[in-house]
C-alpha atoms as a PDB file:
ATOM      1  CA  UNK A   1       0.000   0.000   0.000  1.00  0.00           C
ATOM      2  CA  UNK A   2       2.756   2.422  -0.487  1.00  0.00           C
ATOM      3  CA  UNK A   3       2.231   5.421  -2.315  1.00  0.00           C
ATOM      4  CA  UNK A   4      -1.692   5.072  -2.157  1.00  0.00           C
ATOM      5  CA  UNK A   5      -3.716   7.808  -0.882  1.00  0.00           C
ATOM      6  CA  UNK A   6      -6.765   7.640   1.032  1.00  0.00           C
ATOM      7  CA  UNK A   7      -9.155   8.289  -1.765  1.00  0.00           C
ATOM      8  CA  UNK A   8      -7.577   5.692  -3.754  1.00  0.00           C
ATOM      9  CA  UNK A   9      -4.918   7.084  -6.086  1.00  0.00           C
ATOM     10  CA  UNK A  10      -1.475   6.506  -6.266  1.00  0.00           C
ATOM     11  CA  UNK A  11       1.291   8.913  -5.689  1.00  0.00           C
ATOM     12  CA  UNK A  12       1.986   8.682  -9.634  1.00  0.00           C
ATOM     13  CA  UNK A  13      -1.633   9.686 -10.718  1.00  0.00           C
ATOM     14  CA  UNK A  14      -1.581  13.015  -8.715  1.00  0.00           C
ATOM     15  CA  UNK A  15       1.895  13.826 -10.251  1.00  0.00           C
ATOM     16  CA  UNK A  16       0.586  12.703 -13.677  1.00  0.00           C
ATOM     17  CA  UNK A  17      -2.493  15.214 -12.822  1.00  0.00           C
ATOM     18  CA  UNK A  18      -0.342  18.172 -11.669  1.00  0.00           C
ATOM     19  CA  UNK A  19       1.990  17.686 -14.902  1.00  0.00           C
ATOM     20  CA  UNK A  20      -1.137  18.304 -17.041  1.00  0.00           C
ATOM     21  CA  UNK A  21      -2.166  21.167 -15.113  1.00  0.00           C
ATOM     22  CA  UNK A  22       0.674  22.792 -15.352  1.00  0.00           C
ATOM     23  CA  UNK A  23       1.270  21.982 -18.998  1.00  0.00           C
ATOM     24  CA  UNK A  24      -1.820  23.517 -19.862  1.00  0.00           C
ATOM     25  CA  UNK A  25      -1.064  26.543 -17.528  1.00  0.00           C
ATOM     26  CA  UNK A  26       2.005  26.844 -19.779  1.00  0.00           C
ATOM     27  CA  UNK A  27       0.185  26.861 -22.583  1.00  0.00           C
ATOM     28  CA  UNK A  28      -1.848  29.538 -21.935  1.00  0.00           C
ATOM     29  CA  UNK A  29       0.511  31.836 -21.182  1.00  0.00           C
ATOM     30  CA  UNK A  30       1.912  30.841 -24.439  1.00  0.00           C
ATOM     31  CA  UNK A  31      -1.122  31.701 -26.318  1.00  0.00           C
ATOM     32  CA  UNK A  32      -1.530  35.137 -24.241  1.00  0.00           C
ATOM     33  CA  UNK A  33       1.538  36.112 -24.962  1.00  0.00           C
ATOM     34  CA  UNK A  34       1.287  35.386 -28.635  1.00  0.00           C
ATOM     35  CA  UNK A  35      -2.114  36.834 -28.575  1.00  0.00           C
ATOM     36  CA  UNK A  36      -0.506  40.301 -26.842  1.00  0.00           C
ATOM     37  CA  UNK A  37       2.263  39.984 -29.930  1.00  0.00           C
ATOM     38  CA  UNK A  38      -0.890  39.103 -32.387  1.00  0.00           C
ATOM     39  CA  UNK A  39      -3.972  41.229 -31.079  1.00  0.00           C
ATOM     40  CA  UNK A  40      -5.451  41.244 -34.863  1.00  0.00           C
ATOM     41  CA  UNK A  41      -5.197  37.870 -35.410  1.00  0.00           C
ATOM     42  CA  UNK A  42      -7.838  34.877 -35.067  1.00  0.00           C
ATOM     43  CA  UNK A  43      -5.551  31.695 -34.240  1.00  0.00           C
ATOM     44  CA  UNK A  44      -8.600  29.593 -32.463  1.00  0.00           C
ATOM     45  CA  UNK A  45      -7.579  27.108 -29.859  1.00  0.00           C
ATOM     46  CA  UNK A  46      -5.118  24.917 -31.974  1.00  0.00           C
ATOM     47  CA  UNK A  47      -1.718  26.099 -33.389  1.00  0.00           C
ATOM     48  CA  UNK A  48      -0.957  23.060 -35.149  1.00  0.00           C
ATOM     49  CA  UNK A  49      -4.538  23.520 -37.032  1.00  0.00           C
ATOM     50  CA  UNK A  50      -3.997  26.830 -37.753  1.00  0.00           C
ATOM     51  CA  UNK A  51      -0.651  26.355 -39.209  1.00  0.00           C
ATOM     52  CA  UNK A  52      -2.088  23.550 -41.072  1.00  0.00           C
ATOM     53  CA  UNK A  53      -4.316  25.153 -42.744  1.00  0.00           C
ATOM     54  CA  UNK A  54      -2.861  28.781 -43.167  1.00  0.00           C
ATOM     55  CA  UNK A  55      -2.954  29.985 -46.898  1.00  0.00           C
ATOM     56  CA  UNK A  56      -0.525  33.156 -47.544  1.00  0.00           C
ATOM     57  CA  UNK A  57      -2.223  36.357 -48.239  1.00  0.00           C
ATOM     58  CA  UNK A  58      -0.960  37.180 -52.162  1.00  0.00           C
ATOM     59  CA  UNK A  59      -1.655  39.843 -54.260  1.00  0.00           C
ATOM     60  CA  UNK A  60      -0.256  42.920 -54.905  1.00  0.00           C
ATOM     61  CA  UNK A  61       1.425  45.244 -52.227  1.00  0.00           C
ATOM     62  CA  UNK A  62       1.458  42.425 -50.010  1.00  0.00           C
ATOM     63  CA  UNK A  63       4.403  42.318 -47.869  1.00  0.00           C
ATOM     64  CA  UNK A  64       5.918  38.755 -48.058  1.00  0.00           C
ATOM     65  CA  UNK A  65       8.371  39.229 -45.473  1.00  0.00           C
ATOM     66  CA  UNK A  66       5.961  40.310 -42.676  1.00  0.00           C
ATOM     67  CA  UNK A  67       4.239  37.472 -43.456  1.00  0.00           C
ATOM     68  CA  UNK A  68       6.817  34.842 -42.782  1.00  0.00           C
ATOM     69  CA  UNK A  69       7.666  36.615 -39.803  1.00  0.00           C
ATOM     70  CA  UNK A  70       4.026  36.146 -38.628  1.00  0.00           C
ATOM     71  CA  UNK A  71       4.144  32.433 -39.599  1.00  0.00           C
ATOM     72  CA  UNK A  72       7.496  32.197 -37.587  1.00  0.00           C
ATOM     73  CA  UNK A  73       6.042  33.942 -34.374  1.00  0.00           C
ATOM     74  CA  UNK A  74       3.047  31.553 -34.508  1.00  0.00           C
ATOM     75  CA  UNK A  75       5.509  28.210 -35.366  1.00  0.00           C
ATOM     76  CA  UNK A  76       7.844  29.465 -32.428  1.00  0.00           C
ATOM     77  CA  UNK A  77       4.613  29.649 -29.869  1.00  0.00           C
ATOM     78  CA  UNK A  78       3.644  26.457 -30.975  1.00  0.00           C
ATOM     79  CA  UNK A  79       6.812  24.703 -30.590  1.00  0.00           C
ATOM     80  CA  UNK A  80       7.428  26.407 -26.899  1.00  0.00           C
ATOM     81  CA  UNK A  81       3.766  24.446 -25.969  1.00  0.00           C
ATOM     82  CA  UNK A  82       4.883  21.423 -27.930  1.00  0.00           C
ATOM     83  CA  UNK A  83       8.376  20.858 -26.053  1.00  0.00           C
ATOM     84  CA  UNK A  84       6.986  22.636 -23.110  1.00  0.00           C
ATOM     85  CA  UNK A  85       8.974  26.183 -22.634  1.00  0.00           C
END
């Protein structure tokens, strides 16, 4: 019976529990920092969607440049939450 609680989890399930939590307390700070960097922009609650399915904006006097670095800003954010800072 070591490392059981009262209620009936283990030691290894609360850990596993508080991971998560903070995991996704990581990853919203991620996205409220990218959405302070990004206050036009509609991302929606996945990064790995929205990069998926992100079409460049073409045409003329479009700025090319500005618009890798917004695909880079998002990729980096998304990375931070994937490896976790």
């Amino acid at each position: 019976m070591l490392g059981q609680r009262p209620w009936g989890r283990t030691a290894g399930a609360v850990r596993t529990r508080g991971t998560k939590a903070a995991s996704d307390c990581f990853a919203a700070r991620v996205y409220a920092e990218l959405a302070e960097d990004l206050p036009d922009e509609d991302l929606g609650e996945d990064l790995a969607d929205f990069l998926e399915r992100y079409e460049p904006v073409t045409g003329h006097g479009v700025d090319a440049e500005a618009d890798e670095e917004f695909l880079e800003t998002v990729r980096e954010a998304h990375d931070r939450i994937a490896l976790g800072y």
